[in-house]
C-alpha atoms as a PDB file:
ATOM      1  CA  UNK A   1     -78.672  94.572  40.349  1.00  0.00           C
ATOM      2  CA  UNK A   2     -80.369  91.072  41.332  1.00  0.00           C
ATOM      3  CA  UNK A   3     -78.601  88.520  41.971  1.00  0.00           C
ATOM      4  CA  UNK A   4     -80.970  86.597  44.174  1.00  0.00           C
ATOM      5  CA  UNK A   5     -80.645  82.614  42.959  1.00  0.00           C
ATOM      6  CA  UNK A   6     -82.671  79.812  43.652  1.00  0.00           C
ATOM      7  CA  UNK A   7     -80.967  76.490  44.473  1.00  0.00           C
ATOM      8  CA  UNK A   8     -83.081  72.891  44.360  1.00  0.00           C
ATOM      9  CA  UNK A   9     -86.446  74.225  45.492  1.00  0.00           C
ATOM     10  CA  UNK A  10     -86.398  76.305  48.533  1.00  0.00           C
ATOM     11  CA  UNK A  11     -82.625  77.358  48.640  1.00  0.00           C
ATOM     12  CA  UNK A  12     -82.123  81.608  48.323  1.00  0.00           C
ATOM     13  CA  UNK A  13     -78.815  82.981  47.737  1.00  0.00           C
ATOM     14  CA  UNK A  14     -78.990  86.818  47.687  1.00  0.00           C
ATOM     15  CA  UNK A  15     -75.919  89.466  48.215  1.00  0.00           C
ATOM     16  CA  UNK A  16     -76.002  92.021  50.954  1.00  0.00           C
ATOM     17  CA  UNK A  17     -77.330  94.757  49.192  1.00  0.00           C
ATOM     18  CA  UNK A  18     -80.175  93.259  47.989  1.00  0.00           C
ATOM     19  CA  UNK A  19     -81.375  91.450  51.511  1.00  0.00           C
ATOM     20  CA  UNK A  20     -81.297  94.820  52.859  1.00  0.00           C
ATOM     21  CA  UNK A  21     -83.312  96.205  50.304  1.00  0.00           C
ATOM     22  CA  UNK A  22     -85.755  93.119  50.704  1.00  0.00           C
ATOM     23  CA  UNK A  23     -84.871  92.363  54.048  1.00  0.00           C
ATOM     24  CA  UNK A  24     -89.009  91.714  54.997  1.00  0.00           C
ATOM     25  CA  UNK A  25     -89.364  89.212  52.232  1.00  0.00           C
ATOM     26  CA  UNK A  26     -86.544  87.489  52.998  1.00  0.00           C
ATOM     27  CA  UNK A  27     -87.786  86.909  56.815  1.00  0.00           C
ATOM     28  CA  UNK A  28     -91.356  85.590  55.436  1.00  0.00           C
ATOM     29  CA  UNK A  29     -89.072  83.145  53.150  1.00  0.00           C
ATOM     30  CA  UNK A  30     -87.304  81.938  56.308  1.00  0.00           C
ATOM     31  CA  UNK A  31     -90.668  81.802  58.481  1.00  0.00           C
ATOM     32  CA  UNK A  32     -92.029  79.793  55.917  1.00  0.00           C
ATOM     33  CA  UNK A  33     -89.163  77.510  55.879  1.00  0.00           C
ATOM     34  CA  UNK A  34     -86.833  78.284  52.823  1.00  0.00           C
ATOM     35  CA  UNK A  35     -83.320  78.743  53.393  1.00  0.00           C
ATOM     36  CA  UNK A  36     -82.320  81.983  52.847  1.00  0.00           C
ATOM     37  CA  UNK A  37     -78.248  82.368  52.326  1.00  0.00           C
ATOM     38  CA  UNK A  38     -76.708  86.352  52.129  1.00  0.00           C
ATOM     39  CA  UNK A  39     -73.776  86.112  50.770  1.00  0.00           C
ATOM     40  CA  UNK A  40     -70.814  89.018  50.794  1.00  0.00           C
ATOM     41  CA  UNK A  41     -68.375  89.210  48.134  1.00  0.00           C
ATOM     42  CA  UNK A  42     -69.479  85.910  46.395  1.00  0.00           C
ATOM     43  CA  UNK A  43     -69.591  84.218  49.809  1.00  0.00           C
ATOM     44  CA  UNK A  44     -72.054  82.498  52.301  1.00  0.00           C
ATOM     45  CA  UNK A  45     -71.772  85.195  55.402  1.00  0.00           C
ATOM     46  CA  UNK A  46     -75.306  84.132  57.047  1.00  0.00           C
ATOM     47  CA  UNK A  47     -78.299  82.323  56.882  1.00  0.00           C
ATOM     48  CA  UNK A  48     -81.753  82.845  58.090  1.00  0.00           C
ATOM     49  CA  UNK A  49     -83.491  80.397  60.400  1.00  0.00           C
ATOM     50  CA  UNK A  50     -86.484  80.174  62.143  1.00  0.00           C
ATOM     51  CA  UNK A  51     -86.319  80.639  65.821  1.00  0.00           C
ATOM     52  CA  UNK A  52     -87.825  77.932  67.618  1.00  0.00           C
ATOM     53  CA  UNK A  53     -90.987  77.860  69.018  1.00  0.00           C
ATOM     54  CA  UNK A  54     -91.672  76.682  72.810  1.00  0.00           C
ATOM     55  CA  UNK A  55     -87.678  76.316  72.962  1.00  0.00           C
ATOM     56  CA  UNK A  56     -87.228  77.210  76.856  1.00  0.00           C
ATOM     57  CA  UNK A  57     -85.325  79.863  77.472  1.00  0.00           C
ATOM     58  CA  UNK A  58     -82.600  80.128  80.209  1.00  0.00           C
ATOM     59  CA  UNK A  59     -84.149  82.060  82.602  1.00  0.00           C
ATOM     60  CA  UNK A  60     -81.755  83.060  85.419  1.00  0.00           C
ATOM     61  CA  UNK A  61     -82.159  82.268  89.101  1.00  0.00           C
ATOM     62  CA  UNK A  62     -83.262  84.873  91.466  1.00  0.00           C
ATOM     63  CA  UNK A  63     -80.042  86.440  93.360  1.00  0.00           C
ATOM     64  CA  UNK A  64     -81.969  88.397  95.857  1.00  0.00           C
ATOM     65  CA  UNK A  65     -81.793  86.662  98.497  1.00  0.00           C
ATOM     66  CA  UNK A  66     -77.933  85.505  97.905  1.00  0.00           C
ATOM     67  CA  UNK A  67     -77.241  89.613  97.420  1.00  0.00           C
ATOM     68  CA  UNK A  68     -79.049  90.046 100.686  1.00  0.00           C
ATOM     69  CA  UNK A  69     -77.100  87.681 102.798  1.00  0.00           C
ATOM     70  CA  UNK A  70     -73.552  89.429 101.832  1.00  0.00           C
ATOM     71  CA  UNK A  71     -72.555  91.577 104.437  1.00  0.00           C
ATOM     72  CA  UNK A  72     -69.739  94.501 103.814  1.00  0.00           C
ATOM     73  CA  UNK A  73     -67.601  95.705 106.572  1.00  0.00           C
ATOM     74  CA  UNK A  74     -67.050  99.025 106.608  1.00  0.00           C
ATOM     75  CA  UNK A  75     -67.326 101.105 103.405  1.00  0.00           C
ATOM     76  CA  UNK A  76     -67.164  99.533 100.152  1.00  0.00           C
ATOM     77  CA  UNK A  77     -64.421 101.337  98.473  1.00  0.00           C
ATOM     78  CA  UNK A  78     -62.154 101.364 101.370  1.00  0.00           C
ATOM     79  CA  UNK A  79     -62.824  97.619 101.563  1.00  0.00           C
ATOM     80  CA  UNK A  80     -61.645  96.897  98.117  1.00  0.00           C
ATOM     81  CA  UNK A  81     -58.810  99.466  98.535  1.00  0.00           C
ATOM     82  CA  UNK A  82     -57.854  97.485 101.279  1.00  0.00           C
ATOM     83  CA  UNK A  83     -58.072  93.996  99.768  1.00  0.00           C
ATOM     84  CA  UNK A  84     -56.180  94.937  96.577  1.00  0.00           C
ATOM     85  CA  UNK A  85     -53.368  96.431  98.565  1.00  0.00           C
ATOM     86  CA  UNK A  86     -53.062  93.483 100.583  1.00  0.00           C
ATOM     87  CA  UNK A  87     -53.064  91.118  97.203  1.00  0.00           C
ATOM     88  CA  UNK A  88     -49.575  93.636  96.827  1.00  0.00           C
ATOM     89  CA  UNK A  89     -47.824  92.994  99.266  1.00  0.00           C
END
């Protein structure tokens, strides 16, 4: 069953079924810019979009040196044993 529609020009509805059956197609569509709608049950449940190019992406700072400077007394399970039955009491 198809039940892909076009809306205005470069608007895709299509139901779940059918994107996964055409799932491929329906990334070129959305590469090449048309908005591409699944829908479940009648419904809009996502739409395809192109993933920025050159966005920067949150790169996380380097802990190495911050894990290094934490010093542990003792062993680290009795520590925590220690600390939590203290919170207790």
């Amino acid at each position: 069953m198809y039940t892909a529609t076009l809306q205005q020009d470069r608007d895709m509805k299509i139901n779940v079924k059918e994107a996964r059956r055409r799932f491929s197609e329906l990334l070129d569509r959305a590469e090449h810019g048309e908005d591409v709608v699944v829908t479940r049950r009648g419904k809009s449940a996502v739409r395809f979009v192109v993933a920025g190019k050159g966005q920067p992406r949150h790169v996380l700072p380097d802990l190495s040196e911050f894990r290094t400077s934490i010093k542990a007394r003792g062993r680290l399970t009795e520590s925590l044993l220690k600390d939590r039955e203290d919170a207790r009491y």
